[in-house]
PDB file of N, CA and C in Angstrom:
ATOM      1  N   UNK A   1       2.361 -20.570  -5.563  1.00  0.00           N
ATOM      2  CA  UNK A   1       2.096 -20.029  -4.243  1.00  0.00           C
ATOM      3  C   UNK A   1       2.441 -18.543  -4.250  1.00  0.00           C
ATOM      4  N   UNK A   2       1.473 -17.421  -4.611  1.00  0.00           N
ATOM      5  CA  UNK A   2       1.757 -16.083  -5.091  1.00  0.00           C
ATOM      6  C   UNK A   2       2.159 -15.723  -3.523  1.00  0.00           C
ATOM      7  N   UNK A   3       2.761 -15.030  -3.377  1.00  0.00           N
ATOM      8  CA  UNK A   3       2.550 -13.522  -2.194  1.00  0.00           C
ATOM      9  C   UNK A   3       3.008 -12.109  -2.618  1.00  0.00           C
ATOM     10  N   UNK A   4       2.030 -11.737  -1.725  1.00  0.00           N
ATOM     11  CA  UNK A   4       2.014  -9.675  -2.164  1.00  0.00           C
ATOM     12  C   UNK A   4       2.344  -9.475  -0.576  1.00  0.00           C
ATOM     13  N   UNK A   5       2.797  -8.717  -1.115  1.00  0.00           N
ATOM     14  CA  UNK A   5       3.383  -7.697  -0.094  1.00  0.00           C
ATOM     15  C   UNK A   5       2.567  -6.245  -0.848  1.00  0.00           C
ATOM     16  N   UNK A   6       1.767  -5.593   0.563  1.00  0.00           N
ATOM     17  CA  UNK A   6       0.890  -4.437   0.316  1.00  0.00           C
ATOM     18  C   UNK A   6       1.711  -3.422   1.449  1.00  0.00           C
ATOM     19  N   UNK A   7       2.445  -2.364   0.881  1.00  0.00           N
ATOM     20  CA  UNK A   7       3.252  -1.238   1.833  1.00  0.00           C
ATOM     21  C   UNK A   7       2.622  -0.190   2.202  1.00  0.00           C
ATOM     22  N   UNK A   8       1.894   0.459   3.226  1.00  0.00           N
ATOM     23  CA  UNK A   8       0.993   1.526   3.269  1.00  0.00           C
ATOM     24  C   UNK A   8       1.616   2.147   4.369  1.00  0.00           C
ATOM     25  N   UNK A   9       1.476   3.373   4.541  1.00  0.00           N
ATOM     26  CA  UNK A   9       1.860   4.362   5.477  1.00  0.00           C
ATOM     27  C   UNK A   9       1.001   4.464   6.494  1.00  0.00           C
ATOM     28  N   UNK A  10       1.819   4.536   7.555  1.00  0.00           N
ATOM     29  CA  UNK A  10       1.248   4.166   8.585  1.00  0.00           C
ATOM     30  C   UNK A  10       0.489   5.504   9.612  1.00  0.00           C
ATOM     31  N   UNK A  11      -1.202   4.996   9.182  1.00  0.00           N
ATOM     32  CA  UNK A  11      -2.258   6.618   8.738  1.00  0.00           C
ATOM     33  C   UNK A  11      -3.333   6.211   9.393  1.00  0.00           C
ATOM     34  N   UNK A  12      -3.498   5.036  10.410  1.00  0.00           N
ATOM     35  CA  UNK A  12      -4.946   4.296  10.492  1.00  0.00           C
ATOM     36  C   UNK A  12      -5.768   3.793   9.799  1.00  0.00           C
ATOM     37  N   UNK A  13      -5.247   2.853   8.692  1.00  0.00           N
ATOM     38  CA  UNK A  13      -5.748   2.396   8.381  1.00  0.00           C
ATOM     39  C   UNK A  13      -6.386   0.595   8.626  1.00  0.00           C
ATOM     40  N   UNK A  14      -7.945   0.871   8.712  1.00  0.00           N
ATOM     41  CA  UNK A  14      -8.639   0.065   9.608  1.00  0.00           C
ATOM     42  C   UNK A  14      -8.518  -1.189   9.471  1.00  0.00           C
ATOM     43  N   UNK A  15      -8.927  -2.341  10.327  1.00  0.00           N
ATOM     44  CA  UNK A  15      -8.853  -3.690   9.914  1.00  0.00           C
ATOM     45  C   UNK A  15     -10.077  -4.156   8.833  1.00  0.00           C
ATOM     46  N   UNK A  16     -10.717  -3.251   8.393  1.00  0.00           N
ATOM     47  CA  UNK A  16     -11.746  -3.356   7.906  1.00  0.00           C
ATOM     48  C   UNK A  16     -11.044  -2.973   6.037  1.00  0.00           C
ATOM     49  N   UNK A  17     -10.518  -2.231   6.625  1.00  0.00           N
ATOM     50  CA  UNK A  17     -10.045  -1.903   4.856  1.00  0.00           C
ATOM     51  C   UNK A  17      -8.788  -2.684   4.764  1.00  0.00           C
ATOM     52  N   UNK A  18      -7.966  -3.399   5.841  1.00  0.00           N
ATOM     53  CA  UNK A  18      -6.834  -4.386   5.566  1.00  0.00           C
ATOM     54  C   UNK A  18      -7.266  -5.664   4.766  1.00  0.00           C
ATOM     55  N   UNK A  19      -8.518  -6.359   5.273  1.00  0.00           N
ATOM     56  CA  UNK A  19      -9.781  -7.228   4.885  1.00  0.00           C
ATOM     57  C   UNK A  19      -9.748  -7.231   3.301  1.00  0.00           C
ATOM     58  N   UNK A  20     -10.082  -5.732   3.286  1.00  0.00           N
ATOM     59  CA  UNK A  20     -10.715  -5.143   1.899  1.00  0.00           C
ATOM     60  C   UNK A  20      -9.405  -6.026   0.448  1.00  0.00           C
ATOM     61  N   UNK A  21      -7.661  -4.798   1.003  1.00  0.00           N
ATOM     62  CA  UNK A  21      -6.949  -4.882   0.255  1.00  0.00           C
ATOM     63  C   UNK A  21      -6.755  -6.742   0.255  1.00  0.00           C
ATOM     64  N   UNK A  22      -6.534  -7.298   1.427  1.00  0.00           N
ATOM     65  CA  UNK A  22      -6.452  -8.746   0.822  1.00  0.00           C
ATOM     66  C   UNK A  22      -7.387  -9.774   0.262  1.00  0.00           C
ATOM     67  N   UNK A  23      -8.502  -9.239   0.437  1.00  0.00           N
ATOM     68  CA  UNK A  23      -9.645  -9.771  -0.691  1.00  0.00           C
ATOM     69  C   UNK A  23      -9.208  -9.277  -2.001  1.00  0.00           C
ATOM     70  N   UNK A  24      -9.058  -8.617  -2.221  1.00  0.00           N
ATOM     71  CA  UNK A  24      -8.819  -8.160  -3.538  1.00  0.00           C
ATOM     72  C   UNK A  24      -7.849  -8.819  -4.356  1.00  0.00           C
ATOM     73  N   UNK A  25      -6.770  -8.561  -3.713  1.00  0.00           N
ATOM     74  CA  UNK A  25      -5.304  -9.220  -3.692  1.00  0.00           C
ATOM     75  C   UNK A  25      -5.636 -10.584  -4.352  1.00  0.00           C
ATOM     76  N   UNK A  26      -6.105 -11.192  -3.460  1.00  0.00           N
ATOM     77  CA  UNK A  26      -6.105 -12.299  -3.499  1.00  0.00           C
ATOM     78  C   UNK A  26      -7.059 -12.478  -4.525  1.00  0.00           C
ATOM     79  N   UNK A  27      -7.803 -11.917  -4.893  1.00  0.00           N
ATOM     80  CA  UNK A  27      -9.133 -12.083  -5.979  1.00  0.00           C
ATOM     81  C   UNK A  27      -8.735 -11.871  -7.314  1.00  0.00           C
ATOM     82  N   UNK A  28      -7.661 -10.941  -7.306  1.00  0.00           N
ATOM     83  CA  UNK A  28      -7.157 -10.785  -8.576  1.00  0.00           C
ATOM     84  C   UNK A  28      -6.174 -11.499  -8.979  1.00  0.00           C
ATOM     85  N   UNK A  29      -5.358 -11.909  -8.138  1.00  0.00           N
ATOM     86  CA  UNK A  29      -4.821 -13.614  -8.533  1.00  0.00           C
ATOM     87  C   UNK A  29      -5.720 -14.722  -9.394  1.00  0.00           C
ATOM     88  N   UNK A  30      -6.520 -15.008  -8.045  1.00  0.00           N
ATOM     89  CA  UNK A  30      -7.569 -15.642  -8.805  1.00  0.00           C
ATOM     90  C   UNK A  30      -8.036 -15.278 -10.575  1.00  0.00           C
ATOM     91  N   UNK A  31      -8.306 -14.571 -10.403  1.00  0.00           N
ATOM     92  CA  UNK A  31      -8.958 -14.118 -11.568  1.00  0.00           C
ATOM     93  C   UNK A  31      -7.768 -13.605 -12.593  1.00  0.00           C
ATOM     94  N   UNK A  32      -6.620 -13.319 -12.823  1.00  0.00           N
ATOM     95  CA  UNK A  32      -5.456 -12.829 -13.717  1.00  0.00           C
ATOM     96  C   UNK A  32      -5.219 -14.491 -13.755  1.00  0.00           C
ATOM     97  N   UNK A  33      -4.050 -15.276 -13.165  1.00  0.00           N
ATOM     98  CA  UNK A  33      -3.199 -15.700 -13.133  1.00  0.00           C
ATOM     99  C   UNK A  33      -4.367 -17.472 -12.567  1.00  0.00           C
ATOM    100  N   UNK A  34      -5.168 -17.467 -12.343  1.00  0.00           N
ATOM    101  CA  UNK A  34      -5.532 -18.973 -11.515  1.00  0.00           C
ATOM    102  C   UNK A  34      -5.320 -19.913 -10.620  1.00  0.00           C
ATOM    103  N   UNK A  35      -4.915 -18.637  -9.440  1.00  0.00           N
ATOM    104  CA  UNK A  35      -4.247 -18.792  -8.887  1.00  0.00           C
ATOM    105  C   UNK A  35      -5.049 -19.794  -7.190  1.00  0.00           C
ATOM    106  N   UNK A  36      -4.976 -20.648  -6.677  1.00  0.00           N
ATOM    107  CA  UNK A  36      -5.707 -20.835  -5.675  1.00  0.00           C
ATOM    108  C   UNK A  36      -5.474 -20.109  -4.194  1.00  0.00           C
ATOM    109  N   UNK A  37      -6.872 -19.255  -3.951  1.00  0.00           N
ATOM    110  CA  UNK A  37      -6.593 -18.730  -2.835  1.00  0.00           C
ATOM    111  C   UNK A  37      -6.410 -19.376  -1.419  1.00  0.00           C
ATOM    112  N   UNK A  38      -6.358 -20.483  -1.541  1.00  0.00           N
ATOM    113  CA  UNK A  38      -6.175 -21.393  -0.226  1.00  0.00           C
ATOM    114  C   UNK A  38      -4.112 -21.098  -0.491  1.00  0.00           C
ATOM    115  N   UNK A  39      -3.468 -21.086  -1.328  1.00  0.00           N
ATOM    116  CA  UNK A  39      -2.543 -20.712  -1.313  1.00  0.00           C
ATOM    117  C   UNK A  39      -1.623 -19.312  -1.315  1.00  0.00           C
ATOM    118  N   UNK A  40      -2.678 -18.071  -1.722  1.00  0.00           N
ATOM    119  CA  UNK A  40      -2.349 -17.186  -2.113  1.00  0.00           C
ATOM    120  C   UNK A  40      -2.434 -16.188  -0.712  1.00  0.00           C
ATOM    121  N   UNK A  41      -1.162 -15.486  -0.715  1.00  0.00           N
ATOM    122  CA  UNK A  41      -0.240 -14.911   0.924  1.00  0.00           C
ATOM    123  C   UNK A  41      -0.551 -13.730   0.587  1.00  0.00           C
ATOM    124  N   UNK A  42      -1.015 -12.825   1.436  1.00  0.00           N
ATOM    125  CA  UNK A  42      -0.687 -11.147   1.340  1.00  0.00           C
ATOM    126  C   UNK A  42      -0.358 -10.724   2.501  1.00  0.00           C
ATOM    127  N   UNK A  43       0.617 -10.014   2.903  1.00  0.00           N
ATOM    128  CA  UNK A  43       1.153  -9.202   4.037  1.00  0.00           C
ATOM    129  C   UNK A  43       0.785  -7.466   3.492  1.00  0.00           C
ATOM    130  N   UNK A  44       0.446  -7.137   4.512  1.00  0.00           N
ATOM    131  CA  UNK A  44       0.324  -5.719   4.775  1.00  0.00           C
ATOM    132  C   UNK A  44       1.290  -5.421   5.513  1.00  0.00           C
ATOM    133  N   UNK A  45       2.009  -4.411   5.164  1.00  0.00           N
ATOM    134  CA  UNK A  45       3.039  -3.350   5.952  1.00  0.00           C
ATOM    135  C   UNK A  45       2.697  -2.459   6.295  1.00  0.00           C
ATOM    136  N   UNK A  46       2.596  -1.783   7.427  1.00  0.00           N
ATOM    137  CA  UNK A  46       2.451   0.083   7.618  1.00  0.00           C
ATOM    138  C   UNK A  46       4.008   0.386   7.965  1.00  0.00           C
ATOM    139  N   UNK A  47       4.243   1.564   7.086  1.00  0.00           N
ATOM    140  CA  UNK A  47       5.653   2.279   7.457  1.00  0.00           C
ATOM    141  C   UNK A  47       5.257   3.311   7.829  1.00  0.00           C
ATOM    142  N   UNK A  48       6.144   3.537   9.280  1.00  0.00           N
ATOM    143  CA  UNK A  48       6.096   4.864   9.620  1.00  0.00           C
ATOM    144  C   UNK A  48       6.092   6.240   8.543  1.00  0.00           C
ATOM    145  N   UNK A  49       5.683   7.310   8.708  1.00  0.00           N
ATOM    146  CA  UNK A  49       5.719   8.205   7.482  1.00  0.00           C
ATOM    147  C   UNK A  49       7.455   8.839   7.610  1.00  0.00           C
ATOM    148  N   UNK A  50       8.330   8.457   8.414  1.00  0.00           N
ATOM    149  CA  UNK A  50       9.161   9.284   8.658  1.00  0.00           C
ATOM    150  C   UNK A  50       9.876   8.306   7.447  1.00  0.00           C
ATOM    151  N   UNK A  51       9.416   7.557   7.507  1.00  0.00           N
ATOM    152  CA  UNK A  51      10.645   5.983   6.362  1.00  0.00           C
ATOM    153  C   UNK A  51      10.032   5.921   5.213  1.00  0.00           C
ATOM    154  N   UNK A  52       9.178   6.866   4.611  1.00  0.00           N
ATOM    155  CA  UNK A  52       8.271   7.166   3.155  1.00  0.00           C
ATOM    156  C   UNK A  52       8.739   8.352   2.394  1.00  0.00           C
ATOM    157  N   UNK A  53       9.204   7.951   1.436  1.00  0.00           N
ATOM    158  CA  UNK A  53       9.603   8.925   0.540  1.00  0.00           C
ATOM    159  C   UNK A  53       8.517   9.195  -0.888  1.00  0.00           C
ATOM    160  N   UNK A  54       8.510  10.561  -1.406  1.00  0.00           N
ATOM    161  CA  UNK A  54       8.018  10.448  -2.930  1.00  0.00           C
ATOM    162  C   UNK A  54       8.712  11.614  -3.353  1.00  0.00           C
ATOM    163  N   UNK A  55       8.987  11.599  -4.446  1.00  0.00           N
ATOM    164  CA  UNK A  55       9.524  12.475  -5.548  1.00  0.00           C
ATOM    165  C   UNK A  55      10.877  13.030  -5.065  1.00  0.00           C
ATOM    166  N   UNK A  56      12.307  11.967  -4.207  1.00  0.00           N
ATOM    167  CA  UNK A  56      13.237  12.863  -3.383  1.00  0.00           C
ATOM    168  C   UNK A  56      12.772  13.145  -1.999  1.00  0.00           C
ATOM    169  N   UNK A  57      11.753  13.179  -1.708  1.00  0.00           N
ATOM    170  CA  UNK A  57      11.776  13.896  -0.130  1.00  0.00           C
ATOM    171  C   UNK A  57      10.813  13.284   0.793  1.00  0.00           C
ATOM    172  N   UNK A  58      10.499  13.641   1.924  1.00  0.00           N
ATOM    173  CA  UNK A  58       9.747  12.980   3.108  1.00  0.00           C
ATOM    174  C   UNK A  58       8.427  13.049   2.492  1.00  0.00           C
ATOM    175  N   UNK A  59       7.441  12.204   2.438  1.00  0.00           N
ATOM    176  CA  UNK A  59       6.272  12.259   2.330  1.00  0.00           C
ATOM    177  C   UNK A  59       5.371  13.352   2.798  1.00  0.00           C
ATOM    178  N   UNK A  60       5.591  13.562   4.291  1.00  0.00           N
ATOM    179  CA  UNK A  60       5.185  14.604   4.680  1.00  0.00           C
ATOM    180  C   UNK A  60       5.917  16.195   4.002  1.00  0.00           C
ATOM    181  N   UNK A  61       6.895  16.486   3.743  1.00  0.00           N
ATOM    182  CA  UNK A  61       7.687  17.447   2.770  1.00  0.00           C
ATOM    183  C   UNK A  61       6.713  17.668   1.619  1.00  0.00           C
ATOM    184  N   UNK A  62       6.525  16.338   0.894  1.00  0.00           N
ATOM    185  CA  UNK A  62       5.667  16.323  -0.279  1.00  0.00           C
ATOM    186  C   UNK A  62       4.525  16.821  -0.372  1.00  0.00           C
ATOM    187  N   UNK A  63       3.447  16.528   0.983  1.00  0.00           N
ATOM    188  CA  UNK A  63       2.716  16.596   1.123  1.00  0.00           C
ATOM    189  C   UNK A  63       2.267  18.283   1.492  1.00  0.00           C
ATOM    190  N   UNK A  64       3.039  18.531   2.145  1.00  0.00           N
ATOM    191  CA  UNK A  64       3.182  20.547   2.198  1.00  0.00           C
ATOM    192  C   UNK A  64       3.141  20.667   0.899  1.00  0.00           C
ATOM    193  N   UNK A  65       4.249  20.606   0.497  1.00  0.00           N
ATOM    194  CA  UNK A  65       4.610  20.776  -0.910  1.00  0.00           C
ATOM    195  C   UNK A  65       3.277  21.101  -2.179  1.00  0.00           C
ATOM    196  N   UNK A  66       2.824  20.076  -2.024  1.00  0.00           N
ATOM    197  CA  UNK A  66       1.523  19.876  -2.655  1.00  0.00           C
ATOM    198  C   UNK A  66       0.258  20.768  -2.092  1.00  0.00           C
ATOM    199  N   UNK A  67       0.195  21.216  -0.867  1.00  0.00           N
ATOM    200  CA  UNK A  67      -1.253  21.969  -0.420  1.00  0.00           C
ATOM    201  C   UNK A  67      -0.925  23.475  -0.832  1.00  0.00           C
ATOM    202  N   UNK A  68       0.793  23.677  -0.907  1.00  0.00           N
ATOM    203  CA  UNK A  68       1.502  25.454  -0.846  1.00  0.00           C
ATOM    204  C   UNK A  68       0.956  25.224  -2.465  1.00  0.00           C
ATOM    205  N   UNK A  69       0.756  24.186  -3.394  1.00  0.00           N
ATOM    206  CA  UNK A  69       0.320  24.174  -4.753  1.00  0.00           C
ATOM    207  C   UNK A  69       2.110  24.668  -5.374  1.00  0.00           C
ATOM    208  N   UNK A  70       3.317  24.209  -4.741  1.00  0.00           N
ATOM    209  CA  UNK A  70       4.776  24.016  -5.209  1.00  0.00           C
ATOM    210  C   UNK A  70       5.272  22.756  -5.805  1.00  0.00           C
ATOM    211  N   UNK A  71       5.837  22.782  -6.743  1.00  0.00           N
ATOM    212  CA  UNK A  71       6.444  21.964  -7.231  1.00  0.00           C
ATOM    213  C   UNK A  71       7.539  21.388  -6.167  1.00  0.00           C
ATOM    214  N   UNK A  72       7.563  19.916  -6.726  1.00  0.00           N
ATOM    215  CA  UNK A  72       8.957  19.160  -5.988  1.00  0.00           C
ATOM    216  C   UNK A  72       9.836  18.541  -6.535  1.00  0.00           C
ATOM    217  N   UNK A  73      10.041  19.317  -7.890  1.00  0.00           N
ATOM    218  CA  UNK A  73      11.160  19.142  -8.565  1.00  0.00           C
ATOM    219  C   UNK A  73      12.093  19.582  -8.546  1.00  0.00           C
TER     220      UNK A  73
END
């Protein structure tokens, strides 16, 4: 009885592409592992961006970081 847990930042992303990631999810169970999708769980998370970190710092930090073309090391 697999479950995924899918963590995404919370950006609008649609019910249409939530669909998407747990088809998949679930498809690649199927298909890796043999897994039956009548059993196979996926939860989607959206986290606020304020509770997202990458490389040390706020996502959004990072994300400046990255357009000024600065390192965040």
């Amino acid at each position: 009885m697999p479950y995924v847990n899918i963590q995404v930042t919370e950006e609008g992303v649609t019910a249409e592409q939530k669909a998407a990631l747990i088809k998949g999810a679930t498809d690649l169970l199927v298909d890796v592992l043999n897994k039956s999708p009548a059993t196979t769980f996926v939860v989607i998370e959206e986290v606020p961006l304020d509770n997202w970190g990458v490389g040390g710092v706020p996502v959004m930090q990072y994300r400046h970081a990255l357009q000024a073309g600065k390192a965040t090391d």
